[in-house]
Protein backbone atom coordinates (compact mmCIF):
# COMPACT_ATOMS: atom_id res chain seq x y z
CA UNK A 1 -75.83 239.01 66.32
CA UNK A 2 -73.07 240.92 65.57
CA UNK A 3 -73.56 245.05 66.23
CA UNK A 4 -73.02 247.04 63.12
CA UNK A 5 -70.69 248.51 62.41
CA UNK A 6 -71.73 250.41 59.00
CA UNK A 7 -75.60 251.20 59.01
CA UNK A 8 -77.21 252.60 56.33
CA UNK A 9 -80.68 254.09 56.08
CA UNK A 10 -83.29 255.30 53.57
CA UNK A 11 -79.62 256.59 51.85
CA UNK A 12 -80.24 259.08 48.22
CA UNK A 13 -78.50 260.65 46.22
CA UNK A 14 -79.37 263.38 43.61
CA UNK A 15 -76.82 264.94 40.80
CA UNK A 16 -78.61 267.87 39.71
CA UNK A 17 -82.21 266.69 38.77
CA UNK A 18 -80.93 263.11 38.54
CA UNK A 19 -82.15 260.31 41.68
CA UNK A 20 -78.78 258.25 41.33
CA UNK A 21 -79.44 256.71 44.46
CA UNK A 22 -82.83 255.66 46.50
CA UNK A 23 -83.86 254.43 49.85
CA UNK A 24 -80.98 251.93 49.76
CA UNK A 25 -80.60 250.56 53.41
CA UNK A 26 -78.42 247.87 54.49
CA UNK A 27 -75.73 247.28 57.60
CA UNK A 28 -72.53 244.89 58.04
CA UNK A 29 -70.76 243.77 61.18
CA UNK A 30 -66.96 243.66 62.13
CA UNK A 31 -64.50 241.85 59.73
CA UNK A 32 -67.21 241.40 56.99
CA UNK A 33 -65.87 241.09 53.73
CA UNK A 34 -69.06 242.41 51.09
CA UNK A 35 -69.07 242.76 47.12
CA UNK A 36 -70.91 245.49 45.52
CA UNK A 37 -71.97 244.64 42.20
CA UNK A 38 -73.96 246.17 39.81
CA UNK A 39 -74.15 247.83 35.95
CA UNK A 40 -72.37 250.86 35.32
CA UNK A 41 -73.62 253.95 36.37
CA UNK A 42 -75.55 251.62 38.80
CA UNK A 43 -74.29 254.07 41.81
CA UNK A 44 -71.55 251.95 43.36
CA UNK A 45 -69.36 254.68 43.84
CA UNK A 46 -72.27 256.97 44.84
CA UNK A 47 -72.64 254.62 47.69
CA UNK A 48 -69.29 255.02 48.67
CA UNK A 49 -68.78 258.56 48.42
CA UNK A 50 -72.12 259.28 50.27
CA UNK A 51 -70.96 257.10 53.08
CA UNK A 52 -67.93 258.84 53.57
CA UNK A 53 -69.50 262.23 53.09
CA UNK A 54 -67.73 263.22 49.53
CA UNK A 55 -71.37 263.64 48.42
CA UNK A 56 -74.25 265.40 49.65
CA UNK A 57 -77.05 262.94 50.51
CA UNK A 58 -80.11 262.23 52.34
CA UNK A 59 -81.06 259.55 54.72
CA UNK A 60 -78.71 258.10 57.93
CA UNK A 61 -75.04 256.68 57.75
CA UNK A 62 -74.07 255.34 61.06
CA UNK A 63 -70.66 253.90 62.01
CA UNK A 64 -70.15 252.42 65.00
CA UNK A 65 -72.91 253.24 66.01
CA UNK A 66 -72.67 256.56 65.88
CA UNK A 67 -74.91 259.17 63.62
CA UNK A 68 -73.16 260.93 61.05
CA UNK A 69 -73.31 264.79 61.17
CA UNK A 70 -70.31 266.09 60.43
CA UNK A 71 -67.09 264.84 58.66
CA UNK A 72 -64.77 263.90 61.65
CA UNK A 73 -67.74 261.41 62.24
CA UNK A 74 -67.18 260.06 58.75
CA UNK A 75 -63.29 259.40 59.70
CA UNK A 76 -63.63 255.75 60.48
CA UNK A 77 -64.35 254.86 57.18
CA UNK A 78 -62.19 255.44 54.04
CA UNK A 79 -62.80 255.56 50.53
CA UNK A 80 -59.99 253.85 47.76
CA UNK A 81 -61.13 255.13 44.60
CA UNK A 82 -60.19 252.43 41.59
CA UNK A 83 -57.12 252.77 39.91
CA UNK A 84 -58.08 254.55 37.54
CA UNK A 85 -59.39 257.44 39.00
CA UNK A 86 -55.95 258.34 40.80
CA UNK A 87 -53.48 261.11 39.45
CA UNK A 88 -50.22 258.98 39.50
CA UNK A 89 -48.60 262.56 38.00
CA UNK A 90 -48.76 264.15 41.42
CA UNK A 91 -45.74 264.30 42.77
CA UNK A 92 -45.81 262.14 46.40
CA UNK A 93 -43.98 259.45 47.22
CA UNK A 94 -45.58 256.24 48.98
CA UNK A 95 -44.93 257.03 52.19
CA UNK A 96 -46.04 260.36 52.11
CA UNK A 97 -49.38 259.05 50.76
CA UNK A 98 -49.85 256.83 53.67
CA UNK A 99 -48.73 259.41 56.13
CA UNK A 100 -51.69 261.55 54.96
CA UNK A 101 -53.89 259.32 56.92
CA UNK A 102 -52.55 260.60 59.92
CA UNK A 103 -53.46 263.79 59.12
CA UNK A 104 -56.60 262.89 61.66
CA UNK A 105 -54.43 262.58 64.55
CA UNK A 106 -52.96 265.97 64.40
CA UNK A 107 -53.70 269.50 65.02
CA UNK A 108 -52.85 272.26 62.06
CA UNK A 109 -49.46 272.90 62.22
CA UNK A 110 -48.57 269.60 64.13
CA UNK A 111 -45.38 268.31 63.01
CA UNK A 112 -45.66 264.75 62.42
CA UNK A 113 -44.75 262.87 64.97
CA UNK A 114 -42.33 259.41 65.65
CA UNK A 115 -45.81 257.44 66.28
CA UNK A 116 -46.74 258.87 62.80
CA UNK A 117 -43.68 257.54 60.88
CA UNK A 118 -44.02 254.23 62.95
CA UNK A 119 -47.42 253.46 61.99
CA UNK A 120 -46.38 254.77 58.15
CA UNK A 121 -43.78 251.61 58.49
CA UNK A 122 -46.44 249.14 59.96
CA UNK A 123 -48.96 249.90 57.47
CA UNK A 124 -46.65 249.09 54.75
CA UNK A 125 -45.23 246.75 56.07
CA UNK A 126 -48.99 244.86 56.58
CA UNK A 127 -49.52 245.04 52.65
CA UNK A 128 -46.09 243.95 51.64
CA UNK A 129 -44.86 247.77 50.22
CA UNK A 130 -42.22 247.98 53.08
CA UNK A 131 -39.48 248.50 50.62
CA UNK A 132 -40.92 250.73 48.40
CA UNK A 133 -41.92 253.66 51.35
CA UNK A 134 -39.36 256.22 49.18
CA UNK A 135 -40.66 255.53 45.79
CA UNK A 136 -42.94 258.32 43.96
CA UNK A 137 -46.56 256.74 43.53
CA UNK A 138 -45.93 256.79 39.59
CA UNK A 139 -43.67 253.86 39.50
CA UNK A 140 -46.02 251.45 41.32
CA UNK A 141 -48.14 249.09 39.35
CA UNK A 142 -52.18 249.05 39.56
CA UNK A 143 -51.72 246.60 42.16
CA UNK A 144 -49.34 248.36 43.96
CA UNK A 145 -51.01 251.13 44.47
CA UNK A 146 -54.06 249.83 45.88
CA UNK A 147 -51.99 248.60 48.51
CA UNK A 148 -50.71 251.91 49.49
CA UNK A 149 -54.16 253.27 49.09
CA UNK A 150 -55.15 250.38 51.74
CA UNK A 151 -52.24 251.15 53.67
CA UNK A 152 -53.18 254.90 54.04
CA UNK A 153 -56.49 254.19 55.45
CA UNK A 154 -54.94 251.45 57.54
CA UNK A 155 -52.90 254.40 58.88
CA UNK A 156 -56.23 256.50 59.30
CA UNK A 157 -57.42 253.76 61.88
CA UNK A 158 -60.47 253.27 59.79
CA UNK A 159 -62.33 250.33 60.38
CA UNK A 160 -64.44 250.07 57.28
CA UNK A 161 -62.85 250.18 54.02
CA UNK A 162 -64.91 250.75 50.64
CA UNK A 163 -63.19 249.71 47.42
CA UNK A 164 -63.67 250.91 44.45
CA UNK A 165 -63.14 248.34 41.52
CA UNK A 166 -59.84 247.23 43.54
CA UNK A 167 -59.32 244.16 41.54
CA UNK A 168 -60.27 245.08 38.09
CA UNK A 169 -57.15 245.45 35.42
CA UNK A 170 -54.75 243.76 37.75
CA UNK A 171 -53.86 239.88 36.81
CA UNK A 172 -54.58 236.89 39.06
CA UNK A 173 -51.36 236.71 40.63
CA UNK A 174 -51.92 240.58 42.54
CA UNK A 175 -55.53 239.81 42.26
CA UNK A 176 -55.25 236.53 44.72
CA UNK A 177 -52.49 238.63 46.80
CA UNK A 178 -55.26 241.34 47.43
CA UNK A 179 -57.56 238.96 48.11
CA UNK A 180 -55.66 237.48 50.65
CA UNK A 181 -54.84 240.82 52.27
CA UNK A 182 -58.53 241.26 52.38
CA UNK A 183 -58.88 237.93 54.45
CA UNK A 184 -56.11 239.08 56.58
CA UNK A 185 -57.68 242.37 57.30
CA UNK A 186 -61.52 241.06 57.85
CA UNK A 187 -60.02 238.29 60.72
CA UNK A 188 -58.51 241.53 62.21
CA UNK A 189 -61.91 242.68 62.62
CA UNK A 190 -61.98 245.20 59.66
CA UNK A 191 -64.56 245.24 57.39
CA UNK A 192 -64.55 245.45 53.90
CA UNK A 193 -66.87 246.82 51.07
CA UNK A 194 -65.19 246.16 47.18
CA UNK A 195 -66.96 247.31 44.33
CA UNK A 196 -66.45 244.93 41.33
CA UNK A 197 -68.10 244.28 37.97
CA UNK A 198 -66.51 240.53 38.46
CA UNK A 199 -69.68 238.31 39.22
CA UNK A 200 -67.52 235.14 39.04
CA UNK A 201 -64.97 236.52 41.36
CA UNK A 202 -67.72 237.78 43.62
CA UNK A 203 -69.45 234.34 43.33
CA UNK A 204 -66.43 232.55 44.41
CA UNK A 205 -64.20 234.55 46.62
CA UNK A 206 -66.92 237.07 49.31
CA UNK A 207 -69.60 236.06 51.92
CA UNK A 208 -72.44 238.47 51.23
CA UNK A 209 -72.78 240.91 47.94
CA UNK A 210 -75.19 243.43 47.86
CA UNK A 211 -76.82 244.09 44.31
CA UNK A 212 -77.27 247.86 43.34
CA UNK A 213 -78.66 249.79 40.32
CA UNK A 214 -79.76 252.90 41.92
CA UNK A 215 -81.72 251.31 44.86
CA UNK A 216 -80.44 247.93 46.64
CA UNK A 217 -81.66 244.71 44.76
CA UNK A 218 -80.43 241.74 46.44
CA UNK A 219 -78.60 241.44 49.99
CA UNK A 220 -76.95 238.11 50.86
CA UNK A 221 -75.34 235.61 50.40
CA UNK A 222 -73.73 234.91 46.43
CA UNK A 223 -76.24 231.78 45.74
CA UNK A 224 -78.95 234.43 46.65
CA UNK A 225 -77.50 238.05 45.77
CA UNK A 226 -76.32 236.08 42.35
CA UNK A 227 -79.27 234.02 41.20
CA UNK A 228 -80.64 234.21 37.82
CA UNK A 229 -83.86 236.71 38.91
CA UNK A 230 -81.80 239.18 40.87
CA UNK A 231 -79.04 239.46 38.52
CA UNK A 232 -81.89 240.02 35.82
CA UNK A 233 -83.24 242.34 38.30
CA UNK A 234 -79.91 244.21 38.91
CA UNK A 235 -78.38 244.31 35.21
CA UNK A 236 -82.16 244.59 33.69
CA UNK A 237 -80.98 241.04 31.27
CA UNK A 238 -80.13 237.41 32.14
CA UNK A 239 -76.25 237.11 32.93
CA UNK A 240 -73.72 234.89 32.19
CA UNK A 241 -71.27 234.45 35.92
CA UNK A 242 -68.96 232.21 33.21
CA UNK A 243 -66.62 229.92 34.85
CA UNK A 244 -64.12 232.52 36.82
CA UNK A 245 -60.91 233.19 35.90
């Protein structure tokens, strides 16, 4: 059995008077690549947030085996929020967006350092943005800028990465070139948690999806985490997985 390294236990979340999030407890190994699926609002990118300590919550996040107390415990995993959620107006070019993963590695009022612009290039360079390091984030595509979002916690060192909608609104072309980036990184040894509201895609292309609609559903593998009861059970209606795309 493979040691975890993402353990989650008895997890909740409240906004205000509002239980978005209960008792949800799961764990995933090394270079596990996992769905999360559910409805919106379900508290997929509760999850997320709570595991990288955005949001306050109760219960037990471990990584690597290690309880998290404080947010420099948090720093081996890293949160890409979906595409849509990201300010492309601010005014940053690529690299400088990766090189604020290395932000980790330094003390306050470190200057960066040649290891810091050489892992900026090798993080790039691993999801094919190489030649696009001087570019302001505006002028990538939706693709694109997951990428450099990836790339940025590749330079962070993080070994889990949670994914928020990363393939929704791109086309299948970037969508399979993701995909495959994904593959690349889980043999590596990092693992992978994607939000996505495609069932099909989730059916066809991940190992294990967990099902979530403010507590955990379903944990397994797609023929089990996507049958007809706990899909009912997640989405509170039968579901159509249609044919992929």
């Amino acid at each position: 059995m493979t040691a975890a390294v993402l353990a989650v236990d008895s997890l909740a979340v409240d906004y205000g008077p509002v239980r978005v999030l209960r008792d949800v407890s799961f764990s995933v190994g090394a270079g596990e690549l996992v769905a999360v699926i559910g409805p919106n609002g379900a508290g997929k990118s509760t999850l997320f947030k709570a595991i990288t300590g955005a949001v306050a919550h109760e219960g037990v996040v471990e990584l690597g085996g290690r309880h998290c107390h404080h947010h420099r415990d948090r720093l081996g995993a890293a949160y890409i929020p979906q595409h849509s959620d990201v300010d492309l107006r601010f005014p940053i070019t690529v690299g400088d967006l990766v090189l604020g993963g290395r932000r980790r590695f330094l003390r306050v009022g470190q200057r960066r350092r040649p290891i810091d612009r050489r892992t900026v290039e090798d993080c790039l360079d691993r999801v094919d943005l190489a030649d696009v390091e001087r570019r302001p984030i505006w002028t990538l595509s939706g693709g694109e800028v997951q990428r450099a979002f990836i790339a940025r916690a590749l330079a962070q060192e993080a070994h889990v990465l949670l994914l928020d909608e990363a393939l929704s609104g791109i086309d299948r072309p970037r969508t399979e070139h993701l995909l495959s980036l994904f593959t690349e990184l889980c043999a590596s040894g990092t693992t992978l948690l994607v939000a996505t509201h495609d069932l099909s895609l989730a059916r066809r292309s991940f190992d294990r999806c967990l099902a979530i609609n403010t507590r955990l559903v379903a944990d397994g593998p797609p023929q089990v985490a996507l049958a007809d009861a706990s899909l009912e059970a997640t989405f509170g209606t039968p579901v159509d997985l249609g044919g992929g795309r």
